[in-house]
Protein backbone atom coordinates (compact mmCIF):
# COMPACT_ATOMS: atom_id res chain seq x y z
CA UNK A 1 110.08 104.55 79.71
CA UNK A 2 113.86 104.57 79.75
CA UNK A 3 115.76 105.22 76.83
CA UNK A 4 118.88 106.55 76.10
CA UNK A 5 118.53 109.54 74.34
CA UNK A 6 120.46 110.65 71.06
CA UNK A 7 120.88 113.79 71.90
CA UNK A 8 123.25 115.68 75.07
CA UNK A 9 125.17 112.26 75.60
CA UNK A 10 128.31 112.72 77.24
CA UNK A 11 129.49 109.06 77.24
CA UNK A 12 126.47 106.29 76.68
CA UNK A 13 123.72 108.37 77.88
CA UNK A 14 122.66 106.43 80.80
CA UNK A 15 122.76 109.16 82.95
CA UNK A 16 120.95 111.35 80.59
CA UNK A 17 118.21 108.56 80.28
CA UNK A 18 117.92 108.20 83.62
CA UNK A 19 117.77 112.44 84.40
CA UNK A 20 115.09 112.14 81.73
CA UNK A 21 113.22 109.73 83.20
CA UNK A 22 113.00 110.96 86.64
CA UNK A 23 112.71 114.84 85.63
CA UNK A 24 116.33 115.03 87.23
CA UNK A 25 118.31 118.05 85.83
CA UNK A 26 120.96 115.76 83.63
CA UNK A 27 123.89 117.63 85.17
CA UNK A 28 122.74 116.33 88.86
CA UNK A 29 122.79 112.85 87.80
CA UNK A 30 126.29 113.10 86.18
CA UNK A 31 127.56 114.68 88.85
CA UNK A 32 126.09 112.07 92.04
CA UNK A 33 127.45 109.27 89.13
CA UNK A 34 131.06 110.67 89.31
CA UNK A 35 130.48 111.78 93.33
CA UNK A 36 129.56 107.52 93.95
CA UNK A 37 132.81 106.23 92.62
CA UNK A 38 134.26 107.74 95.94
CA UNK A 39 132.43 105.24 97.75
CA UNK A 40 133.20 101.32 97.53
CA UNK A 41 130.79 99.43 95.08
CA UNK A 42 130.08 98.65 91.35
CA UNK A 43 128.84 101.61 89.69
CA UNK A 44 131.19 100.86 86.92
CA UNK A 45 129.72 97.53 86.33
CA UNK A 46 125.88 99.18 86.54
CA UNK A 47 126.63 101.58 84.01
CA UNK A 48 127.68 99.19 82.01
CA UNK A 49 125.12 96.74 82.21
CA UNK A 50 122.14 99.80 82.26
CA UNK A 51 124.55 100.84 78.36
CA UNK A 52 123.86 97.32 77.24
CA UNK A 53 120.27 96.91 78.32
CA UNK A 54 118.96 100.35 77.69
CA UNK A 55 117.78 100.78 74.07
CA UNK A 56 118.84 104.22 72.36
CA UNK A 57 116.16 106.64 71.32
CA UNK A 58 114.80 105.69 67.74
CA UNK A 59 116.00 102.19 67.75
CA UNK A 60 113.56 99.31 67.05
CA UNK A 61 114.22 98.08 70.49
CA UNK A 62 113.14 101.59 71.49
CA UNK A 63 109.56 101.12 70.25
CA UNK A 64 108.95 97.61 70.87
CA UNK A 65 109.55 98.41 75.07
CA UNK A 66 106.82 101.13 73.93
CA UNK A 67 104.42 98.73 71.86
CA UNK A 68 104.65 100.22 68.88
C-alpha cells in the first residue's frame, strides 16, 4: 500500500512513499524526481496531486485503504 511515511520526509514524502513501496532506495527516487523536471511535462502537478491523495502514515485514511 502507499502511504506517505512520517518519518525521512524531505518535502511531502511522496517520493519516500513511493521508494517504500517499490523497495527503491529513497535517495534514487528523489534524485530521478529532480533529474525529470529537465524534461518537458507535469511532474509538478503529479506530485502534487499524489501529496493530496496519498494518506500519511498513521492517519485514519491510512488504515481504512488497509481495512482496518
Amino acid at each position: 500500500m502507499l502511504v506517505r511515511p512520517r518519518s525521512g520526509r524531505v518535502v511531502a514524502g511522496v517520493c519516500a512513499g513511493l521508494a517504500d513501496r517499490f523497495g527503491l532506495s529513497r535517495t534514487l527516487v528523489r534524485l530521478l524526481f529532480v533529474l525529470s523536471f529537465l524534461l518537458p511535462g507535469t511532474q509538478l502537478i503529479i506530485y502534487v496531486v499524489l501529496w493530496v491523495l496519498v494518506p500519511s502514515e498513521g492517519t485514519d485514511r491510512a488504515a481504512r485503504r488497509r481495512g482496518l
